[in-house]
Each structure stands twice: as structure tokens, then as C-alpha cells.
PDB file of N, CA and C in Angstrom:
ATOM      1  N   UNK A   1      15.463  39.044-120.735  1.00  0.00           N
ATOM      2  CA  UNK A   1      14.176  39.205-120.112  1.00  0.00           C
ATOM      3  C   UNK A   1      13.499  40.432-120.704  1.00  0.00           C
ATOM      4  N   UNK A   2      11.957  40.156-120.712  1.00  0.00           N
ATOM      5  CA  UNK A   2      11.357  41.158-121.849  1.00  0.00           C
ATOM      6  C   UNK A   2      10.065  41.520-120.733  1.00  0.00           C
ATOM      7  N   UNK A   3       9.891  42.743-120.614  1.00  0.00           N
ATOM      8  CA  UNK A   3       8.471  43.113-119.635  1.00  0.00           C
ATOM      9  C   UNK A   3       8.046  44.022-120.243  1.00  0.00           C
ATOM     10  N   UNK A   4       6.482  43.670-120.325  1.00  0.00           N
ATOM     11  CA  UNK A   4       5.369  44.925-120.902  1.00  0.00           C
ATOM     12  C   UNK A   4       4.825  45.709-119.691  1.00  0.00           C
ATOM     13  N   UNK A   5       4.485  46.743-119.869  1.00  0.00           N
ATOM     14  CA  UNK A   5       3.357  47.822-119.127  1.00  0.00           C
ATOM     15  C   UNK A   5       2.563  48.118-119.608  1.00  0.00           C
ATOM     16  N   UNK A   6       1.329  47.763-119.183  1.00  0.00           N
ATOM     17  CA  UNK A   6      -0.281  48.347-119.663  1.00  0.00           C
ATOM     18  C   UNK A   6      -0.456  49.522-118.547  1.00  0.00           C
ATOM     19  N   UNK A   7      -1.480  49.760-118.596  1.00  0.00           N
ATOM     20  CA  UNK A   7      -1.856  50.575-117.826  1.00  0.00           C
ATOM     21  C   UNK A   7      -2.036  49.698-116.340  1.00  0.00           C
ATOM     22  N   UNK A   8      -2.936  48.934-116.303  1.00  0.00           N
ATOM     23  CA  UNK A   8      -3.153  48.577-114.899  1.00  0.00           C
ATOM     24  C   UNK A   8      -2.262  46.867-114.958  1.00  0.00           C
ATOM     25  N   UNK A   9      -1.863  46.573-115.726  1.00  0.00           N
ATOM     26  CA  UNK A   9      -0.523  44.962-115.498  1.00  0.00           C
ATOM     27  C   UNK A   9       0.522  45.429-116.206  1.00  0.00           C
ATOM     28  N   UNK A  10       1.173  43.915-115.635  1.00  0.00           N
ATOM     29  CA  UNK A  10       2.469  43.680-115.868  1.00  0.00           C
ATOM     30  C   UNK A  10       2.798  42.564-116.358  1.00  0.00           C
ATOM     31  N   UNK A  11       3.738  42.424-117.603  1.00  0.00           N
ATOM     32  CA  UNK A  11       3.621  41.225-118.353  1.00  0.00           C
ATOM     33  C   UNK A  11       5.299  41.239-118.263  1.00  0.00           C
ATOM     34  N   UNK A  12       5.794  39.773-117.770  1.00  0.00           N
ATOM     35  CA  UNK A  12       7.367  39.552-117.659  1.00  0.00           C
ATOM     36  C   UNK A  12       7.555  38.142-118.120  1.00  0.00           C
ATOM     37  N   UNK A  13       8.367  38.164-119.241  1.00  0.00           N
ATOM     38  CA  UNK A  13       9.183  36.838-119.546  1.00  0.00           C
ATOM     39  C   UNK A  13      10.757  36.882-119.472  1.00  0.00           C
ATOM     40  N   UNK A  14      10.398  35.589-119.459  1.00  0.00           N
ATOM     41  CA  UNK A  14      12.332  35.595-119.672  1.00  0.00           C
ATOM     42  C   UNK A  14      12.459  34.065-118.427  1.00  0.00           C
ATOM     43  N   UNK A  15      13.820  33.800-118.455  1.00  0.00           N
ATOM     44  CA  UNK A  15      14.043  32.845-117.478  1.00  0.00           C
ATOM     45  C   UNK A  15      14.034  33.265-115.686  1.00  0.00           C
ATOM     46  N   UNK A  16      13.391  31.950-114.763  1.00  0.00           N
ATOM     47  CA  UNK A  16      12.903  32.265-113.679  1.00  0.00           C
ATOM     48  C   UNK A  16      13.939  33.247-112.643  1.00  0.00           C
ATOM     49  N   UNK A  17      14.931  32.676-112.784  1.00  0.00           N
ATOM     50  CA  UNK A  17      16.247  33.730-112.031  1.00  0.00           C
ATOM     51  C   UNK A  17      16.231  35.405-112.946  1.00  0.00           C
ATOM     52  N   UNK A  18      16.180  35.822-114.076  1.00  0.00           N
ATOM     53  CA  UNK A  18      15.869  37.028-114.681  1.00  0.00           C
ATOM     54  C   UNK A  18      14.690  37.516-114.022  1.00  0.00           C
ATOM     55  N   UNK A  19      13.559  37.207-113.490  1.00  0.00           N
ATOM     56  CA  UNK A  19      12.681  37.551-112.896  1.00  0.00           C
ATOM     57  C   UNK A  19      13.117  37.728-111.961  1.00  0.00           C
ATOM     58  N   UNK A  20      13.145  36.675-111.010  1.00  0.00           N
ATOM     59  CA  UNK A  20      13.091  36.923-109.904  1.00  0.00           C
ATOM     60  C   UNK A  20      14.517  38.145-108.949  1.00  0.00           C
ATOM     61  N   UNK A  21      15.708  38.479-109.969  1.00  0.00           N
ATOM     62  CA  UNK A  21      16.275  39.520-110.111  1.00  0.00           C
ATOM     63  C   UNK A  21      15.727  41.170-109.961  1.00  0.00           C
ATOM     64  N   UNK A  22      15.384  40.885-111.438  1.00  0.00           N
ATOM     65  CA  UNK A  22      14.222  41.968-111.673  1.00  0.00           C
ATOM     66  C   UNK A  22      13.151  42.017-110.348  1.00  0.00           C
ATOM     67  N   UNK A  23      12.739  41.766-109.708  1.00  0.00           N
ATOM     68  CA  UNK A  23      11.850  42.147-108.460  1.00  0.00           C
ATOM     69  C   UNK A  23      12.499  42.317-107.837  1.00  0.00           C
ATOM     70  N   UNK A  24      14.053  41.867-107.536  1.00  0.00           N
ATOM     71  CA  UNK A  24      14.652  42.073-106.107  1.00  0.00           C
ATOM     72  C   UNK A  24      14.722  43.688-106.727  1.00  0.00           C
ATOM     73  N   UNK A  25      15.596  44.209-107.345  1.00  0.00           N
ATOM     74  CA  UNK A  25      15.928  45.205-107.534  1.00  0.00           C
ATOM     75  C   UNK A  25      14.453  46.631-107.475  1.00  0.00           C
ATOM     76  N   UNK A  26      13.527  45.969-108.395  1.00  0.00           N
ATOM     77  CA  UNK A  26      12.333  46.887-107.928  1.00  0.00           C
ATOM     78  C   UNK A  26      11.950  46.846-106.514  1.00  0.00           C
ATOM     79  N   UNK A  27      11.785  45.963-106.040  1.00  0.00           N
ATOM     80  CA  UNK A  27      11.404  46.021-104.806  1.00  0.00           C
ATOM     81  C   UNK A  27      11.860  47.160-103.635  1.00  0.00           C
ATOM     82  N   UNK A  28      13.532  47.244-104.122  1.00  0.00           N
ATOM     83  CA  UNK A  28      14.249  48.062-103.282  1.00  0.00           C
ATOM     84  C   UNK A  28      13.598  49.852-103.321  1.00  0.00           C
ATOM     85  N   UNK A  29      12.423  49.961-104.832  1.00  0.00           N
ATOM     86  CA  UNK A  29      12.447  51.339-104.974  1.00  0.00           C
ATOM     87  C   UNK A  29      10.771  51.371-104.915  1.00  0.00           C
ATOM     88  N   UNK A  30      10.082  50.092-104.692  1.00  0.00           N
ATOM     89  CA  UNK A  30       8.625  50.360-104.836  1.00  0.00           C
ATOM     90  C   UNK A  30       7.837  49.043-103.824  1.00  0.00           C
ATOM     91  N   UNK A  31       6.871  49.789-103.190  1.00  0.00           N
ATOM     92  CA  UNK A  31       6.476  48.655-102.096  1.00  0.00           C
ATOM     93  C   UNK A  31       5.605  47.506-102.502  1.00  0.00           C
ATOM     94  N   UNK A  32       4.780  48.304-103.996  1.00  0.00           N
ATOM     95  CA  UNK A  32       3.832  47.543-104.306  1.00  0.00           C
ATOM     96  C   UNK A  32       3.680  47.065-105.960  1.00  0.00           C
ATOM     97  N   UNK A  33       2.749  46.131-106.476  1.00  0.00           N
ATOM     98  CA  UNK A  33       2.879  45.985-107.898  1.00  0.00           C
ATOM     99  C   UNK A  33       2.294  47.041-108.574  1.00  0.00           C
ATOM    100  N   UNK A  34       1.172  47.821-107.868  1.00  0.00           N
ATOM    101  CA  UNK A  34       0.894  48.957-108.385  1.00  0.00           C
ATOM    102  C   UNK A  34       1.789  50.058-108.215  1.00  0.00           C
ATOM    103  N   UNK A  35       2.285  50.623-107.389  1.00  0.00           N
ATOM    104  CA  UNK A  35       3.443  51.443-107.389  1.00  0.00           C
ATOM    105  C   UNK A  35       4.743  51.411-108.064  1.00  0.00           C
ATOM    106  N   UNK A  36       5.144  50.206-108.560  1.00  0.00           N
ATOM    107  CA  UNK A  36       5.891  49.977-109.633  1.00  0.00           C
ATOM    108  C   UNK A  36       5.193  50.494-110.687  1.00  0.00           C
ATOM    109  N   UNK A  37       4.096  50.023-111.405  1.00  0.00           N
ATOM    110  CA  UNK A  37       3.204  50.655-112.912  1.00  0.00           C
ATOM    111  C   UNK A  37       2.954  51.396-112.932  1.00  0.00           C
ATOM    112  N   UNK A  38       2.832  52.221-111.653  1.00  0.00           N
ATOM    113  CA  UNK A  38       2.290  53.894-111.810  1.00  0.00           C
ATOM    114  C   UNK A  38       3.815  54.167-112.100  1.00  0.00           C
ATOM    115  N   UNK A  39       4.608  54.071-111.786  1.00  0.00           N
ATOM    116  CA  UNK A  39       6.439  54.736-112.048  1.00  0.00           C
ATOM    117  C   UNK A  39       6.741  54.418-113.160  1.00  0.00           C
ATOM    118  N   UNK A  40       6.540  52.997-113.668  1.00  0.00           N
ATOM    119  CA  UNK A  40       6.769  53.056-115.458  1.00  0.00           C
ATOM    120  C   UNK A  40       6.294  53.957-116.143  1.00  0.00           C
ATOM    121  N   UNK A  41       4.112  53.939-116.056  1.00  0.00           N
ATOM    122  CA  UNK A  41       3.602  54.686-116.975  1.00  0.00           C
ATOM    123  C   UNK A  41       3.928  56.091-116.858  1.00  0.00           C
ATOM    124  N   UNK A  42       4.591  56.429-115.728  1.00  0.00           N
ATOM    125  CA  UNK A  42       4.690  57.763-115.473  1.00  0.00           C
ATOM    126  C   UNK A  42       6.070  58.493-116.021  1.00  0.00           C
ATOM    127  N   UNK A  43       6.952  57.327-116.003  1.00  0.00           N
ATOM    128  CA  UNK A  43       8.174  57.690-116.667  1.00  0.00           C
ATOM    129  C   UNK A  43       8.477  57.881-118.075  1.00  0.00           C
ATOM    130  N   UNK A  44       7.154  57.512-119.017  1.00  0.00           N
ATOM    131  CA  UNK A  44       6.679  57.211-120.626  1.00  0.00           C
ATOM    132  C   UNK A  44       5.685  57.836-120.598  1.00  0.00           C
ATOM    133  N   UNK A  45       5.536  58.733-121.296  1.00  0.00           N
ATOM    134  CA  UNK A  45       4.367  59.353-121.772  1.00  0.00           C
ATOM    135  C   UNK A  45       3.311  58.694-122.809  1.00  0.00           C
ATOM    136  N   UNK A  46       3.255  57.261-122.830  1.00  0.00           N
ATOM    137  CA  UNK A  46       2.756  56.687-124.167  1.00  0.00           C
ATOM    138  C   UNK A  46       1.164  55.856-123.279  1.00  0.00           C
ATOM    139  N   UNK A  47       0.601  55.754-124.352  1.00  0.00           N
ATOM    140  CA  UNK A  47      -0.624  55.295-123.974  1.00  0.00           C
ATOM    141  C   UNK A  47      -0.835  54.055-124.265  1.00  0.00           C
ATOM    142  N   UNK A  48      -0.115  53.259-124.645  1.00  0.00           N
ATOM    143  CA  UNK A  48      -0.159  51.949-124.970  1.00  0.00           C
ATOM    144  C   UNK A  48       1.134  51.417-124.307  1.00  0.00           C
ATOM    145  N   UNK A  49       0.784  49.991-125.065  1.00  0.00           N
ATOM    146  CA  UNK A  49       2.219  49.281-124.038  1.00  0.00           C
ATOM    147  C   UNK A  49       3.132  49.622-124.128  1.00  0.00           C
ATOM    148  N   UNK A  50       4.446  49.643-123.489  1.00  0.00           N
ATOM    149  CA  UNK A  50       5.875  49.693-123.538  1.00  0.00           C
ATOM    150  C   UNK A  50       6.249  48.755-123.266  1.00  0.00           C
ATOM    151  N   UNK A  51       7.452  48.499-124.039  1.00  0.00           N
ATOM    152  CA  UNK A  51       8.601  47.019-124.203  1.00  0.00           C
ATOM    153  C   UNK A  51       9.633  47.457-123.695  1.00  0.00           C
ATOM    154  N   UNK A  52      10.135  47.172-122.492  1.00  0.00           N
ATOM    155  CA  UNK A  52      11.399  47.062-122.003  1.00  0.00           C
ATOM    156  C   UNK A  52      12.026  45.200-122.660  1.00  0.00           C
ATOM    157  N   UNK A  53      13.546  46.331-122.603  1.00  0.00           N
ATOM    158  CA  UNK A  53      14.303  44.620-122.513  1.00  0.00           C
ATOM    159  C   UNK A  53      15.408  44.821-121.561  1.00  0.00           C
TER     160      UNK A  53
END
């Protein structure tokens, strides 16, 4: 599973159970979809996208 961060979205592929993983686990540390992206961009100092895998 592969997820981008822009500034204001969120771009996630991969198969539907890899997702839906991936949210359980965020969920536990962020209430909202914006409060998740503010914690990425904030954890990267970069101004363009970032590629997690």
C-alpha cells in the first residue's frame, strides 16, 4: 500500500483490506482526515508530496 500527502489530500492505493487497516490504526491517533495531514505535513518538512509505502 502506497499513500501520498499534499497539502490539503490524501491519496491511498493498494488493496481494500491495506486500507482499510491503515485507517484503523490512524484513527486510534487522529479524529479527523484533516488532523491526520496536518501530522504528516508536519512530520516532513517538504513542500510537495510525500510517498509513503
Amino acid at each position: 500500500m502506497e499513500y501520498i500527502v499534499l497539502k490539503n489530500k490524501l491519496y491511498i492505493t493498494g488493496k481494500a483490506r491495506e486500507v482499510q487497516n491503515f485507517f484503523k490504526e490512524k484513527i486510534k491517533l487522529h479524529k479527523t482526515l484533516k488532523d491526520l495531514i496536518i501530522s504528516e505535513t508536519q512530520c516532513f518538512n517538504y513542500t510537495d508530496a510525500l510517498i509513503k509505502q
